[in-house]
Protein backbone atom coordinates (compact mmCIF):
# COMPACT_ATOMS: atom_id res chain seq x y z
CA UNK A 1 -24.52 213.25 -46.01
CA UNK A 2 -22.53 210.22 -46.55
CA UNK A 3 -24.75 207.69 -48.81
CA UNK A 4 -23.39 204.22 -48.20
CA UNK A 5 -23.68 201.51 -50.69
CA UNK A 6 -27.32 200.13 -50.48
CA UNK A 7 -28.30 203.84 -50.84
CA UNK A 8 -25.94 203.92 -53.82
CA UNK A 9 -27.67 200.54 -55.65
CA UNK A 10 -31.51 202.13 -54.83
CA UNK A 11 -30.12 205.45 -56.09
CA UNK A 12 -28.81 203.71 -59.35
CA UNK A 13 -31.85 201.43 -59.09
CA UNK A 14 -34.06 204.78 -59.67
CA UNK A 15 -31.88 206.13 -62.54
CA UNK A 16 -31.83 202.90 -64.68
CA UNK A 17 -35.79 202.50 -64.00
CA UNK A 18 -36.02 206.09 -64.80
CA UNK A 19 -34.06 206.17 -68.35
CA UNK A 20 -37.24 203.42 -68.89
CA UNK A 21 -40.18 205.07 -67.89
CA UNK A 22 -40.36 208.39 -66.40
CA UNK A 23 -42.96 206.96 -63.95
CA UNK A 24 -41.32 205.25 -61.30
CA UNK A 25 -42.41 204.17 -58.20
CA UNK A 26 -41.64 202.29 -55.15
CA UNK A 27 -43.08 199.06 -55.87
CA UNK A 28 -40.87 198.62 -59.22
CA UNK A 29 -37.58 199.44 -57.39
CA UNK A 30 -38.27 196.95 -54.96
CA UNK A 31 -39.51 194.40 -58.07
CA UNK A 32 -36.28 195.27 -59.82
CA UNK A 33 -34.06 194.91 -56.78
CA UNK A 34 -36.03 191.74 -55.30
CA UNK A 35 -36.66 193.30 -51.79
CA UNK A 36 -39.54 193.55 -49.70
CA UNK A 37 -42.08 196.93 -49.55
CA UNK A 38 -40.75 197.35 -45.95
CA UNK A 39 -37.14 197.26 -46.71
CA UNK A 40 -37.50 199.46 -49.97
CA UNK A 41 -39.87 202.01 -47.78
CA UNK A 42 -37.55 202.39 -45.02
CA UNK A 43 -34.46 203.01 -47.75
CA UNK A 44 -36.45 205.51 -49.46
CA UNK A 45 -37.21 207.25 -46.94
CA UNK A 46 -33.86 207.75 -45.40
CA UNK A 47 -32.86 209.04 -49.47
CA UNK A 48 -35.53 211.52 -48.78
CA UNK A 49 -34.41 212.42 -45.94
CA UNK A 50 -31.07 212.79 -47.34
CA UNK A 51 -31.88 215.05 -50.01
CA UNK A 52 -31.40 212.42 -52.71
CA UNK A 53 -35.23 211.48 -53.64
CA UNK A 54 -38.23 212.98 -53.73
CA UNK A 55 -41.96 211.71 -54.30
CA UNK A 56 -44.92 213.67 -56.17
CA UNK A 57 -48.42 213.50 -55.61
CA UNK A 58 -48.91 210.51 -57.13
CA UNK A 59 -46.43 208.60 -55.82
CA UNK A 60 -43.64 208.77 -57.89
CA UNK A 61 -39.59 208.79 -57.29
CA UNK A 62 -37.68 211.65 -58.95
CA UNK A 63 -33.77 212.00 -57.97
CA UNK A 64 -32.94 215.60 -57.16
CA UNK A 65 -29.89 216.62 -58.29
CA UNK A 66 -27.90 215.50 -55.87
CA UNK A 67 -29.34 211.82 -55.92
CA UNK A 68 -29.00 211.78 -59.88
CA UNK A 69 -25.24 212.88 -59.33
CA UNK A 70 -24.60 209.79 -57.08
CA UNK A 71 -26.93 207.66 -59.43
CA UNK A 72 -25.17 208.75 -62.36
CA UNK A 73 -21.49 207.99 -60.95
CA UNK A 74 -22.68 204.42 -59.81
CA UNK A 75 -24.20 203.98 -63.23
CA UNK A 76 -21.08 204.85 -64.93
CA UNK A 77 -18.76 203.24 -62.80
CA UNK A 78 -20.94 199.90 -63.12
CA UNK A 79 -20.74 199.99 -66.84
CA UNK A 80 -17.38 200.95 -67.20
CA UNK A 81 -15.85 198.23 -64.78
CA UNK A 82 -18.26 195.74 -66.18
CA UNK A 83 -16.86 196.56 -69.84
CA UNK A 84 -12.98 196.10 -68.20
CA UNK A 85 -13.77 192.90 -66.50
CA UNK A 86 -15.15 191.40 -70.05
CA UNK A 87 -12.16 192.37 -71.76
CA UNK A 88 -10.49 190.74 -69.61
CA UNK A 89 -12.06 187.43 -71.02
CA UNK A 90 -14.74 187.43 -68.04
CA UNK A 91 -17.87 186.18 -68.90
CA UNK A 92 -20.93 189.28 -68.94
CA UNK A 93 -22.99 187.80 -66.01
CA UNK A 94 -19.87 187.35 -63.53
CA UNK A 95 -18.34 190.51 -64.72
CA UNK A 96 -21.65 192.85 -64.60
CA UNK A 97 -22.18 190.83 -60.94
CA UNK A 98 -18.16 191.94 -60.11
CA UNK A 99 -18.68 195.20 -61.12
CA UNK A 100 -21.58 195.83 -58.85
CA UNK A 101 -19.27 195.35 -55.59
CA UNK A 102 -16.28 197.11 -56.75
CA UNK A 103 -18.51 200.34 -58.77
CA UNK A 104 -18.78 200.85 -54.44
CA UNK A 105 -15.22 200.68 -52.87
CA UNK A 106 -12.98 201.48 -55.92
CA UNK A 107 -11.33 205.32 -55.20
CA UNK A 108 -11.85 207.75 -57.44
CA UNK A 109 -8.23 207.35 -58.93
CA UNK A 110 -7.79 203.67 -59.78
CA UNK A 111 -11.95 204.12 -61.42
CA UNK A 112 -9.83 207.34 -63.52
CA UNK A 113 -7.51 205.46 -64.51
CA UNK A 114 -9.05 201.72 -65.51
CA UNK A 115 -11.33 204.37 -67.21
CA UNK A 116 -8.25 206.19 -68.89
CA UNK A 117 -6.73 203.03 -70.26
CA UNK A 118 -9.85 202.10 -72.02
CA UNK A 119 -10.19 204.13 -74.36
């Protein structure tokens, strides 16, 4: 399934919430990411559908694999660019805000190599 990019920021949303509190449920995504229960129900429930999220008896998110893979490559990709941007001499707010639209379209090779040339 091809996850486009508001499935990629709930995704992420779930893995930064997660490395928090292992109890995580649909009401704080939607508190973290400022959008409404219906909006955050309907997402979640196409990342279920997907494969990408599930929900236990209680009511709360776990990324399977797959949806921790995804989470985890937004996650890096978001710190990583945000880190490039501010050694650039870009402020942290505009840079982390920067690095949450390109952490989406950037290919695989330019992310390698800004990624490369950090270190």
């Amino acid at each position: 399934m091809n996850i486009q990019e508001s499935g990629e920021m709930y995704l992420e949303t779930i893995y930064v919430l997660s490395q928090k509190s292992d109890k995580v449920r649909a009401i704080d995504v939607g508190e973290y990411m400022g959008f409404s229960k219906p909006s955050v129900s309907r997402a979640l429930g196409l990342l279920k559908n997907g494969g990408y999220v599930v929900t236990d008896g209680n009511g709360y998110l776990s990324l399977t694999n797959e949806g921790r893979e995804v989470a985890e490559k937004i996650y890096e990709r978001h710190e990583i660019l945000t880190k490039f941007l501010t050694g650039l001499g870009i402020d942290e707010e505009t840079a982390s805000h920067d690095a949450c639209k390109i952490e989406h379209v950037i290919s695989d090779e330019s992310f390698e190599a800004i990624k490369k040339n950090m270190k």
